[in-house]
Every structure is written in structure tokens, then in C-alpha cells.
N, C-alpha and C. Protein backbone atom coordinates (compact mmCIF):
# COMPACT_ATOMS: atom_id res chain seq x y z
N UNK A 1 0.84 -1.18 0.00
CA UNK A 1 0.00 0.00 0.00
C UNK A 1 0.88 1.25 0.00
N UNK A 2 0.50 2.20 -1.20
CA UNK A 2 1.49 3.10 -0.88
C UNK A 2 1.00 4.31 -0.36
N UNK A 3 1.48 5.24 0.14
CA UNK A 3 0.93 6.12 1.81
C UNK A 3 0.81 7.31 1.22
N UNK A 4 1.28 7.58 0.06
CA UNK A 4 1.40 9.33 -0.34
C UNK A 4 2.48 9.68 0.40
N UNK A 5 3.32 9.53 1.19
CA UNK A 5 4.37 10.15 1.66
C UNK A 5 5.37 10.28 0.93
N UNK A 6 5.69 9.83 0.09
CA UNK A 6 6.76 10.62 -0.87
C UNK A 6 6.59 11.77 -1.39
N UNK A 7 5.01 11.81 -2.08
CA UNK A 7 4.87 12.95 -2.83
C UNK A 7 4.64 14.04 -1.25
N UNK A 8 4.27 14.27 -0.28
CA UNK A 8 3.83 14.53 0.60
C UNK A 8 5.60 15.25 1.15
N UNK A 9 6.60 14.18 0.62
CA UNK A 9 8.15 15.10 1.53
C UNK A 9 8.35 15.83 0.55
N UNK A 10 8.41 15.50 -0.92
CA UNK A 10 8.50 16.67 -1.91
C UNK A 10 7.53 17.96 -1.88
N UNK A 11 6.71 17.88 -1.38
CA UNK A 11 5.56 19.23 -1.57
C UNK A 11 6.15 19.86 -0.25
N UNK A 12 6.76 19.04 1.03
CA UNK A 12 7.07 19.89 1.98
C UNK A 12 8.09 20.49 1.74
N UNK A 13 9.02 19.36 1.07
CA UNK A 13 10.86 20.56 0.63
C UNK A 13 10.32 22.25 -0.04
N UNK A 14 9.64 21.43 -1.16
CA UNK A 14 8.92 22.82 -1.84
C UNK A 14 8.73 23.88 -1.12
N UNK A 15 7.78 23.77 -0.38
CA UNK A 15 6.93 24.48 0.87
C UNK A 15 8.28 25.03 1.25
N UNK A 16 8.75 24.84 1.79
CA UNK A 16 9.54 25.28 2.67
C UNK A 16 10.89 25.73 2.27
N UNK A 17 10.77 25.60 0.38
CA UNK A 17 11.64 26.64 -0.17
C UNK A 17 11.17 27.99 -0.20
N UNK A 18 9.83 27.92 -0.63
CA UNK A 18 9.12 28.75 -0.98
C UNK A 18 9.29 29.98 0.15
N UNK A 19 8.99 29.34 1.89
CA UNK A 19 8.93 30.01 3.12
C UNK A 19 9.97 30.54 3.30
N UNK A 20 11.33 29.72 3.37
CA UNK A 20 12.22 30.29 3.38
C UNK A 20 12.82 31.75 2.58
N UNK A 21 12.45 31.33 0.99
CA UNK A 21 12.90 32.86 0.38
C UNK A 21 11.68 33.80 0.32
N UNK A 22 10.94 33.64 1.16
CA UNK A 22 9.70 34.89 1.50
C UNK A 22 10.12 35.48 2.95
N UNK A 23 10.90 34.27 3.76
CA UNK A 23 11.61 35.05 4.61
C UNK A 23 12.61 35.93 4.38
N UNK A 24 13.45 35.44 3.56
CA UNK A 24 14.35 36.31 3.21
C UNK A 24 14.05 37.85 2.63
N UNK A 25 13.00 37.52 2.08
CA UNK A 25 12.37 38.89 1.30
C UNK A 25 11.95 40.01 2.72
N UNK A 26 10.85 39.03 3.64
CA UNK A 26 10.82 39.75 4.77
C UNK A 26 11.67 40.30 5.49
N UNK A 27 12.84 39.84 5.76
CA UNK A 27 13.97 40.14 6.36
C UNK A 27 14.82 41.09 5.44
N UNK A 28 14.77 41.19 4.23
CA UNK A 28 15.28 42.26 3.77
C UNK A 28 14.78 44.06 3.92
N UNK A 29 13.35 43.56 3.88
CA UNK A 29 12.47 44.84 3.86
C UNK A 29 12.31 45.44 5.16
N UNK A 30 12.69 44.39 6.26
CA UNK A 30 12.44 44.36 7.72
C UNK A 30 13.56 45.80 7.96
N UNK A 31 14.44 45.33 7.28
CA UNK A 31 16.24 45.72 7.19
C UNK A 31 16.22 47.29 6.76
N UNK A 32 15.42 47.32 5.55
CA UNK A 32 14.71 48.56 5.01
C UNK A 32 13.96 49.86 5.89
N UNK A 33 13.28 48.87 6.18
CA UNK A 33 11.91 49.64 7.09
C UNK A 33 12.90 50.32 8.66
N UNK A 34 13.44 49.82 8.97
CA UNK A 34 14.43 50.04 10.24
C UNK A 34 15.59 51.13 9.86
N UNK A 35 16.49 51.25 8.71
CA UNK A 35 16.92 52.23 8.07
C UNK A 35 16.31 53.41 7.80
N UNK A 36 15.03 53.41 7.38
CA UNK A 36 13.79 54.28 7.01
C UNK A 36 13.73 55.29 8.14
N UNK A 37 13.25 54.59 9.19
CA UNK A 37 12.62 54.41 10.52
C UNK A 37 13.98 55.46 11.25
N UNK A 38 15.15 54.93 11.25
CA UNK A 38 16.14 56.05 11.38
C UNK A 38 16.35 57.27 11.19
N UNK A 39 16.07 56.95 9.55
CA UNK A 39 16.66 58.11 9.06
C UNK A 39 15.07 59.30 9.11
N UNK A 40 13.94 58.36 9.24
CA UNK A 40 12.87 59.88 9.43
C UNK A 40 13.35 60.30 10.71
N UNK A 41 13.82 59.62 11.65
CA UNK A 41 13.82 60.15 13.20
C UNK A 41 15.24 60.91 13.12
N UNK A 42 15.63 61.20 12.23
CA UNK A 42 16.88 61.78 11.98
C UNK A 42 16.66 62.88 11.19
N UNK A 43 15.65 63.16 10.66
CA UNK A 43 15.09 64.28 9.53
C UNK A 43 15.60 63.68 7.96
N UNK A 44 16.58 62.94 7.84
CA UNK A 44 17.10 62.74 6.76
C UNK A 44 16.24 62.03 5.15
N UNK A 45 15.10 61.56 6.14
CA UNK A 45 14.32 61.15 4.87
C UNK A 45 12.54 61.50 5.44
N UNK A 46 11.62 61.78 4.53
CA UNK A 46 10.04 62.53 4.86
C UNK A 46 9.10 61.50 5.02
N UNK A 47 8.11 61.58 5.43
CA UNK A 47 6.88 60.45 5.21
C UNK A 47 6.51 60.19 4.68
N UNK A 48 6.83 60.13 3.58
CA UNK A 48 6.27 59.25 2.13
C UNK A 48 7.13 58.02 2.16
N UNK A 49 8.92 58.17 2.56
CA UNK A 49 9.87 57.11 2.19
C UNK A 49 9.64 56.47 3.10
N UNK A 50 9.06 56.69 4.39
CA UNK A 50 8.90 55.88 5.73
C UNK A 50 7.78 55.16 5.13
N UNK A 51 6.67 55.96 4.82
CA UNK A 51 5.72 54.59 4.30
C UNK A 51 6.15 53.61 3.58
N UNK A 52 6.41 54.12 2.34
CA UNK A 52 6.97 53.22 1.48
C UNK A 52 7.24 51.98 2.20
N UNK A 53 8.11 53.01 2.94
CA UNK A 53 9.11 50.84 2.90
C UNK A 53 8.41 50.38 3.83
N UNK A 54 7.63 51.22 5.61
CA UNK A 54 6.53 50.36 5.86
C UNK A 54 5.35 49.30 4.65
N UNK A 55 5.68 49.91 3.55
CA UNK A 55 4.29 49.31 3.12
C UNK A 55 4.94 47.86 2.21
N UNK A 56 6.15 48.15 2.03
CA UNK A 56 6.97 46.79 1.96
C UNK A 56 6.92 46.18 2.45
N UNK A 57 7.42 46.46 3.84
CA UNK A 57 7.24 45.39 4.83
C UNK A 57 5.93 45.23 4.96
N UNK A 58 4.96 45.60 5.23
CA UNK A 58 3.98 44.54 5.19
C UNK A 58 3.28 43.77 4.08
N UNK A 59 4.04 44.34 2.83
CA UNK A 59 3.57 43.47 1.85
C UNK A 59 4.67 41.81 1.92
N UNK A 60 6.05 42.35 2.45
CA UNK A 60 6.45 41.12 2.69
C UNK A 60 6.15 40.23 3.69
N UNK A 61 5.60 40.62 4.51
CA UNK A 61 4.99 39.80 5.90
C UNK A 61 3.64 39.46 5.29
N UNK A 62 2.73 40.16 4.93
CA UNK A 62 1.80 38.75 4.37
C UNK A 62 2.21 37.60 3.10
N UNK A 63 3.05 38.17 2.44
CA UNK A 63 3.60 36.75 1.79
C UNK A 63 4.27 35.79 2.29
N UNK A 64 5.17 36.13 3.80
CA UNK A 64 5.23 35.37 4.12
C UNK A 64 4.27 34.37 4.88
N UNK A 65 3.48 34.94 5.40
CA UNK A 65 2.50 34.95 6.44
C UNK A 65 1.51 33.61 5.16
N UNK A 66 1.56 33.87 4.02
CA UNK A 66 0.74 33.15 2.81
C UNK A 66 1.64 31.80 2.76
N UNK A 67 2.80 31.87 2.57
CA UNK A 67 3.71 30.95 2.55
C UNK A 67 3.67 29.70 3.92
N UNK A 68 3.57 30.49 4.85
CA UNK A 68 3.78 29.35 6.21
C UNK A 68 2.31 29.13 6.41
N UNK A 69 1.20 29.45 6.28
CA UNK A 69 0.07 28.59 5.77
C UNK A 69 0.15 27.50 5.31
N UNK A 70 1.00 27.52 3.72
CA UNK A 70 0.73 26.70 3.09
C UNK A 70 1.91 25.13 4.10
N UNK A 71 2.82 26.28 4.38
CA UNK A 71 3.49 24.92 5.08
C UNK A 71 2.85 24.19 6.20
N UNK A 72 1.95 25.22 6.87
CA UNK A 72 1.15 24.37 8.10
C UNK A 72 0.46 23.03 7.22
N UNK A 73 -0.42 23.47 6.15
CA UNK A 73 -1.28 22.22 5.58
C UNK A 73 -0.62 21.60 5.03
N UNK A 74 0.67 21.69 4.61
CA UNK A 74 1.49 20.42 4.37
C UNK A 74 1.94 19.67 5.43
N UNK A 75 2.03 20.11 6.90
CA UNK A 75 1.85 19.46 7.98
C UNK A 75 0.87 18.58 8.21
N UNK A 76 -0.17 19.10 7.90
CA UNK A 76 -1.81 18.87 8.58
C UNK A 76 -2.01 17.62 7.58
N UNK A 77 -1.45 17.54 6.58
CA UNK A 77 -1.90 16.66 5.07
C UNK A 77 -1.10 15.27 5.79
N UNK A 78 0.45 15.64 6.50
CA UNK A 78 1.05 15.08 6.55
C UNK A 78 0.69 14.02 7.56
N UNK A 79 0.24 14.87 9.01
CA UNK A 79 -0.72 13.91 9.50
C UNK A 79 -1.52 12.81 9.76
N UNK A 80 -2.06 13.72 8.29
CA UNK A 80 -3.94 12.55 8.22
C UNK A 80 -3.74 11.41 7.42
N UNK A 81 -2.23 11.56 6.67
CA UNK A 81 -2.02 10.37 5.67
C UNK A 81 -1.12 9.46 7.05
N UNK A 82 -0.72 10.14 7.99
CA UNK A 82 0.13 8.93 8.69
C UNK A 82 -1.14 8.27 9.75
N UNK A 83 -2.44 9.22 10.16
CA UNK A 83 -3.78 8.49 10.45
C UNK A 83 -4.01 7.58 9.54
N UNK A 84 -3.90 7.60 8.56
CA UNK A 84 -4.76 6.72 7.04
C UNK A 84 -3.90 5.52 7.20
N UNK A 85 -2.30 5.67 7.62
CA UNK A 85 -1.73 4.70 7.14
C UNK A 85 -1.52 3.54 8.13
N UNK A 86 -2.26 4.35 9.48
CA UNK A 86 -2.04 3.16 10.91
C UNK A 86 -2.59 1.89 10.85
């Protein structure tokens, strides 16, 4: 009987390429937004550039935020096939 768990570790590597370079994206913008964040409290840059890159960062935090979803239900999948397979 075969369990789906093969295809099931490949969709998680996936997954969790995917998470990983959405972290990275987050963590870049994070990096951004904190520079920003400086330099308005410094006068050196106005509130438009502070948004901006706030609005990066949260466009990169819900992708990531989309991404580790998908890795939870590759958990949850992972689960119900090792229920199925008892």
C-alpha cells in the first residue's frame, strides 16, 4: 500500500523553499523599514519614504505569512495520511 508520503516530503521541501525565500524577502524589507525608521527620526528622509518601505514590509509579511500557511497544511496533510496509514 502506498501512503502518499513521498509525494507529501516533496511538496514539503517545496513548501519550505518557498517560506524560506519569503523570509528572506521579509527580512530584507524588515532591514529597510528600520533604516527608514532612522533616518525619518533623523530628519534625513520625509513620510512618504517611511511609508513606502513600511508598506513593503507589510507586503512582505503577508507573503510570508501566505507561505507558512501553506506549510502548516502540508503538515496537517502530513498527518492525516500517517492516520490513514495506521
Amino acid at each position: 500500500m502506498r501512503s502518499g508520503l513521498g509525494y507529501e516530503a516533496k511538496k514539503l521541501a517545496a513548501r519550505m523553499a518557498e517560506c524560506s525565500k519569503a523570509f528572506e524577502e521579509l527580512r530584507s524589507r524588515a532591514s529597510e523599514c528600520v533604516r527608514a525608521l532612522e533616518d525619518f527620526e533623523s530628519g534625513s528622509v520625509g513620510p512618504e519614504e517611511l511609508l513606502m518601505k513600511l508598506s513593503g514590509f507589510l507586503e512582505a509579511l503577508s507573503e510570508f505569512g501566505h507561505e507558512f500557511s501553506h506549510l502548516y497544511s502540508s503538515a496537517a496533510s502530513i498527518l492525516a495520511k500517517l492516520k490513514v496509514a495506521e
